[in-house]
C-alpha atoms as a PDB file:
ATOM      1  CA  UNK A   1     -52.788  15.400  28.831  1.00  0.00           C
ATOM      2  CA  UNK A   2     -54.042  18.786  29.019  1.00  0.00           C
ATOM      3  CA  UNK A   3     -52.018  21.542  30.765  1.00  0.00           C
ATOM      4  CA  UNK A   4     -54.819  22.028  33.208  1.00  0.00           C
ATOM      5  CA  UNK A   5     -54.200  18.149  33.937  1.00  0.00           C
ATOM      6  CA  UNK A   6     -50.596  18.495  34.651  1.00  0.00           C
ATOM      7  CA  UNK A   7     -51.272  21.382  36.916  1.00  0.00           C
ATOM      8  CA  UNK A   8     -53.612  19.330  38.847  1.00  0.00           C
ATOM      9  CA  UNK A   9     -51.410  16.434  38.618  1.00  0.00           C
ATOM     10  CA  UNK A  10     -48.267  18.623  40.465  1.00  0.00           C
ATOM     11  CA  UNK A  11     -50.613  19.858  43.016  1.00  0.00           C
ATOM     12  CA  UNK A  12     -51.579  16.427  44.697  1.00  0.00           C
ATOM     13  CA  UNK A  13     -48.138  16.068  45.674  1.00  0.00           C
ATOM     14  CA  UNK A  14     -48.717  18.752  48.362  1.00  0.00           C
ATOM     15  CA  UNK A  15     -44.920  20.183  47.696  1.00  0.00           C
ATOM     16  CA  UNK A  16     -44.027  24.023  46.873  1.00  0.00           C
ATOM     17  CA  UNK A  17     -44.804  24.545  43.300  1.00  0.00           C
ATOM     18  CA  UNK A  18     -43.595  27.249  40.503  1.00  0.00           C
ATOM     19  CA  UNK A  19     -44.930  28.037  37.502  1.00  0.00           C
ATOM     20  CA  UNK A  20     -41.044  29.677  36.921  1.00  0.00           C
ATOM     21  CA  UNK A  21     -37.399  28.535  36.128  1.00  0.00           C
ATOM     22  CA  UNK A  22     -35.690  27.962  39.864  1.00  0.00           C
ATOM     23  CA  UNK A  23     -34.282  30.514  41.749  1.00  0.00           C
ATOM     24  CA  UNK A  24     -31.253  30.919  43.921  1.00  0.00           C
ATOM     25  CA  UNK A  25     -33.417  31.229  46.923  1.00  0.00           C
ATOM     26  CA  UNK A  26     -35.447  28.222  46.219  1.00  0.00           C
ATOM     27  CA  UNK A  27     -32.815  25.521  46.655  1.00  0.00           C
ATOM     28  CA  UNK A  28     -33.666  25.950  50.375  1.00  0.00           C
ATOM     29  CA  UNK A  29     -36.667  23.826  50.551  1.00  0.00           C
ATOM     30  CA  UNK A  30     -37.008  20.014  51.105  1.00  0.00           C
ATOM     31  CA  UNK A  31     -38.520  19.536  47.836  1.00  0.00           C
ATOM     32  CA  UNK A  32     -39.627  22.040  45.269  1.00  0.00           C
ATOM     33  CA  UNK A  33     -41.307  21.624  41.604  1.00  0.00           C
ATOM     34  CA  UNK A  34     -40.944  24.443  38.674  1.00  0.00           C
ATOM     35  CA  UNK A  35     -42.139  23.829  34.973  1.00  0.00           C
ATOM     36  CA  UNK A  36     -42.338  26.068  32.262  1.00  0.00           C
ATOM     37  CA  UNK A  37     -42.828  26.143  28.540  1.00  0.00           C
ATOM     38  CA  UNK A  38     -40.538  26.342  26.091  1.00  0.00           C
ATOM     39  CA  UNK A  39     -41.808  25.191  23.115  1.00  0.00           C
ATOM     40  CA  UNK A  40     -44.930  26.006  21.133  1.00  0.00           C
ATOM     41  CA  UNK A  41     -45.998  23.722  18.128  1.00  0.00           C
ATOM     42  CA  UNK A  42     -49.281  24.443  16.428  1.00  0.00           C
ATOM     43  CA  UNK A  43     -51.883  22.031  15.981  1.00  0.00           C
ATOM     44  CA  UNK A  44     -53.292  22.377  12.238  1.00  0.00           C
ATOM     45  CA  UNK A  45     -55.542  19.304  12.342  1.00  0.00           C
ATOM     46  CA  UNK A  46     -58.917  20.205  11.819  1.00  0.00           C
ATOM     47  CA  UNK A  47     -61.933  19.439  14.939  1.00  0.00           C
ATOM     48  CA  UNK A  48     -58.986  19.650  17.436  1.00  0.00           C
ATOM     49  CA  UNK A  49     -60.465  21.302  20.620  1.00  0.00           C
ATOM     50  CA  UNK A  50     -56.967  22.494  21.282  1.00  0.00           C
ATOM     51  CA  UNK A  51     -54.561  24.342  19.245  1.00  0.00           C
ATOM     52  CA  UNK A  52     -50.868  24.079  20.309  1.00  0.00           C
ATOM     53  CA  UNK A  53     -48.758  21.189  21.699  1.00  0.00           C
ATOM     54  CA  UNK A  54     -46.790  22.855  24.756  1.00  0.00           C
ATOM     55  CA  UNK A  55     -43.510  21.324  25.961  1.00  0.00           C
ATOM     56  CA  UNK A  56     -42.891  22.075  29.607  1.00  0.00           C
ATOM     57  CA  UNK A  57     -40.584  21.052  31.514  1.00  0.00           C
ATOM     58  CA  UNK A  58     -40.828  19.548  34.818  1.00  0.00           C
ATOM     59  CA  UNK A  59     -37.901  20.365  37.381  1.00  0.00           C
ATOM     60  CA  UNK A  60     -37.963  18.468  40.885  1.00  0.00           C
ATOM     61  CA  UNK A  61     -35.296  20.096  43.033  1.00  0.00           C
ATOM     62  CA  UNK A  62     -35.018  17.639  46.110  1.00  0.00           C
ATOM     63  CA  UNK A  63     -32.418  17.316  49.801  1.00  0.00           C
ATOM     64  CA  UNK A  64     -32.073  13.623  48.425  1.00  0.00           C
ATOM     65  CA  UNK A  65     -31.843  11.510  45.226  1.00  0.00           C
ATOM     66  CA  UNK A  66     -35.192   9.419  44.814  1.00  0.00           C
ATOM     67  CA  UNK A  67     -37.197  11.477  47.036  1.00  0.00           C
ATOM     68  CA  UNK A  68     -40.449   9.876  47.664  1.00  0.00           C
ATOM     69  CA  UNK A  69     -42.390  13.044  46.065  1.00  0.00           C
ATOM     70  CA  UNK A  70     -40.267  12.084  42.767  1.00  0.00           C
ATOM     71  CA  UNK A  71     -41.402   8.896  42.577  1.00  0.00           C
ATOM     72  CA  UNK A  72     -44.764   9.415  43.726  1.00  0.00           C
ATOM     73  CA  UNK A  73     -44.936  11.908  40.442  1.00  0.00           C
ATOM     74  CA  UNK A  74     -43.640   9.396  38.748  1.00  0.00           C
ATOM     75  CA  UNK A  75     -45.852   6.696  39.301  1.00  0.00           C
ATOM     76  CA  UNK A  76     -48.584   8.872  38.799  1.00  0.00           C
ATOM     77  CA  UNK A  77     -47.462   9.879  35.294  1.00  0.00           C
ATOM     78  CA  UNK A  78     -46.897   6.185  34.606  1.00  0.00           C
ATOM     79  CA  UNK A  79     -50.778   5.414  35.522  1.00  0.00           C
ATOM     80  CA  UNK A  80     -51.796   8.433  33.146  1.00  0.00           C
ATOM     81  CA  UNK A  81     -49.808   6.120  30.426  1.00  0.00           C
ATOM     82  CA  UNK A  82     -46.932   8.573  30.525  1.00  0.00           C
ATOM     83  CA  UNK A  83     -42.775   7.256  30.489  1.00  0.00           C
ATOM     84  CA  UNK A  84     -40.792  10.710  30.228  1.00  0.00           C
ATOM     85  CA  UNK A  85     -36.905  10.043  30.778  1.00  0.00           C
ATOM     86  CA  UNK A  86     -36.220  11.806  34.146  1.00  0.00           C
ATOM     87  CA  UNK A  87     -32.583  12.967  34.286  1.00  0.00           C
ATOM     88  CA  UNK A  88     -30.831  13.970  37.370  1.00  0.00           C
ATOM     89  CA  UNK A  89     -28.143  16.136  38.288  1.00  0.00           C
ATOM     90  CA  UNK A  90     -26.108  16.131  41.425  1.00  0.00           C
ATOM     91  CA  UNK A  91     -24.667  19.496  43.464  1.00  0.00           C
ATOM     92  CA  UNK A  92     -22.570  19.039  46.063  1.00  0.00           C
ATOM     93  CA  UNK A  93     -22.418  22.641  46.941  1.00  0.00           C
ATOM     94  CA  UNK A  94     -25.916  22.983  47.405  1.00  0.00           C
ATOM     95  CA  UNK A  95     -26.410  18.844  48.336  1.00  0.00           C
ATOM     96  CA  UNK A  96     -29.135  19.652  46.031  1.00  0.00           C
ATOM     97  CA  UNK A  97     -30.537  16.898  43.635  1.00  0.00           C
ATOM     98  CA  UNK A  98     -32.437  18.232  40.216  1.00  0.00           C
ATOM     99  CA  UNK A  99     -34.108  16.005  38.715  1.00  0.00           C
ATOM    100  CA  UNK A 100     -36.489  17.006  35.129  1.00  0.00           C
ATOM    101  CA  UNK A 101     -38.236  15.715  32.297  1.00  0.00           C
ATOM    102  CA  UNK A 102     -40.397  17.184  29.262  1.00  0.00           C
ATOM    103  CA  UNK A 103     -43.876  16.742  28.658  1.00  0.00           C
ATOM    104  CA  UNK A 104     -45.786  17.487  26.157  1.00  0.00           C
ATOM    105  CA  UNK A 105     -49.787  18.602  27.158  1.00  0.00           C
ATOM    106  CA  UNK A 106     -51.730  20.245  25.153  1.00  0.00           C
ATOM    107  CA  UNK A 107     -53.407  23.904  25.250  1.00  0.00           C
ATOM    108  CA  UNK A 108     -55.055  26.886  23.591  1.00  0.00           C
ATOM    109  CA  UNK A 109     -52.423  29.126  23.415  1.00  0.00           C
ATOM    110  CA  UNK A 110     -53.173  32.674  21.877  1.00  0.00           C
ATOM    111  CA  UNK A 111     -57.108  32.621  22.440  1.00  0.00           C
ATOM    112  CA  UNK A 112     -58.306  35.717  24.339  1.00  0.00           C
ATOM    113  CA  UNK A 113     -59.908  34.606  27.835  1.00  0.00           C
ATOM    114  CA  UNK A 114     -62.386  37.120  29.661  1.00  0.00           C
ATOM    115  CA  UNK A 115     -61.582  37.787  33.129  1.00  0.00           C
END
């Protein structure tokens, strides 16, 4: 999976989405997805149209465990042929659920883009 892939992939869901770690001020919401990167591996295999395998990770913040957005992202990552373990935390201050995963995808990072 390319990164544009997962991006497209979060965005069918139709729920608030982050390109950022969570913030105080976004626990407020129903539902709410963040990913980020945080770790870069280079590709060195020659012909590769991509150069770096990105691991993001994927945070679902949710009013309920199992929301139906969750599973919806998870079926759809299943029918990609994708299994991450989703872990799940509980906050009873906030009544909060956070669920996450990590994915790899893969990108060109470092390449200069004209805008």
């Amino acid at each position: 999976m390319t990164k544009e892939e997962l991006v497209e992939l979060l965005k069918e869901l139709n729920v608030p989405l982050s390109e950022c770690s969570p913030k105080d001020t976004d626990i407020e919401e129903e539902i709410r997805i963040h990913f980020w990167d945080y770790v870069w591996e280079d590709i060195t295999a020659s012909g590769s149209n991509y150069n770096t395998n990105v691991t993001y990770q994927i945070s679902v913040i949710a009013d309920k465990p199992r929301h139906l957005k969750l599973l919806e992202l998870k079926r759809k990552l299943n029918n990609k042929g994708l299994f991450p373990i989703i872990q799940h935390e509980h906050n009873a201050e906030t009544r909060r659920v956070h669920s996450f995963f990590s994915l790899e995808v893969l990108e060109n990072i470092g390449e200069i883009v004209n805008e």
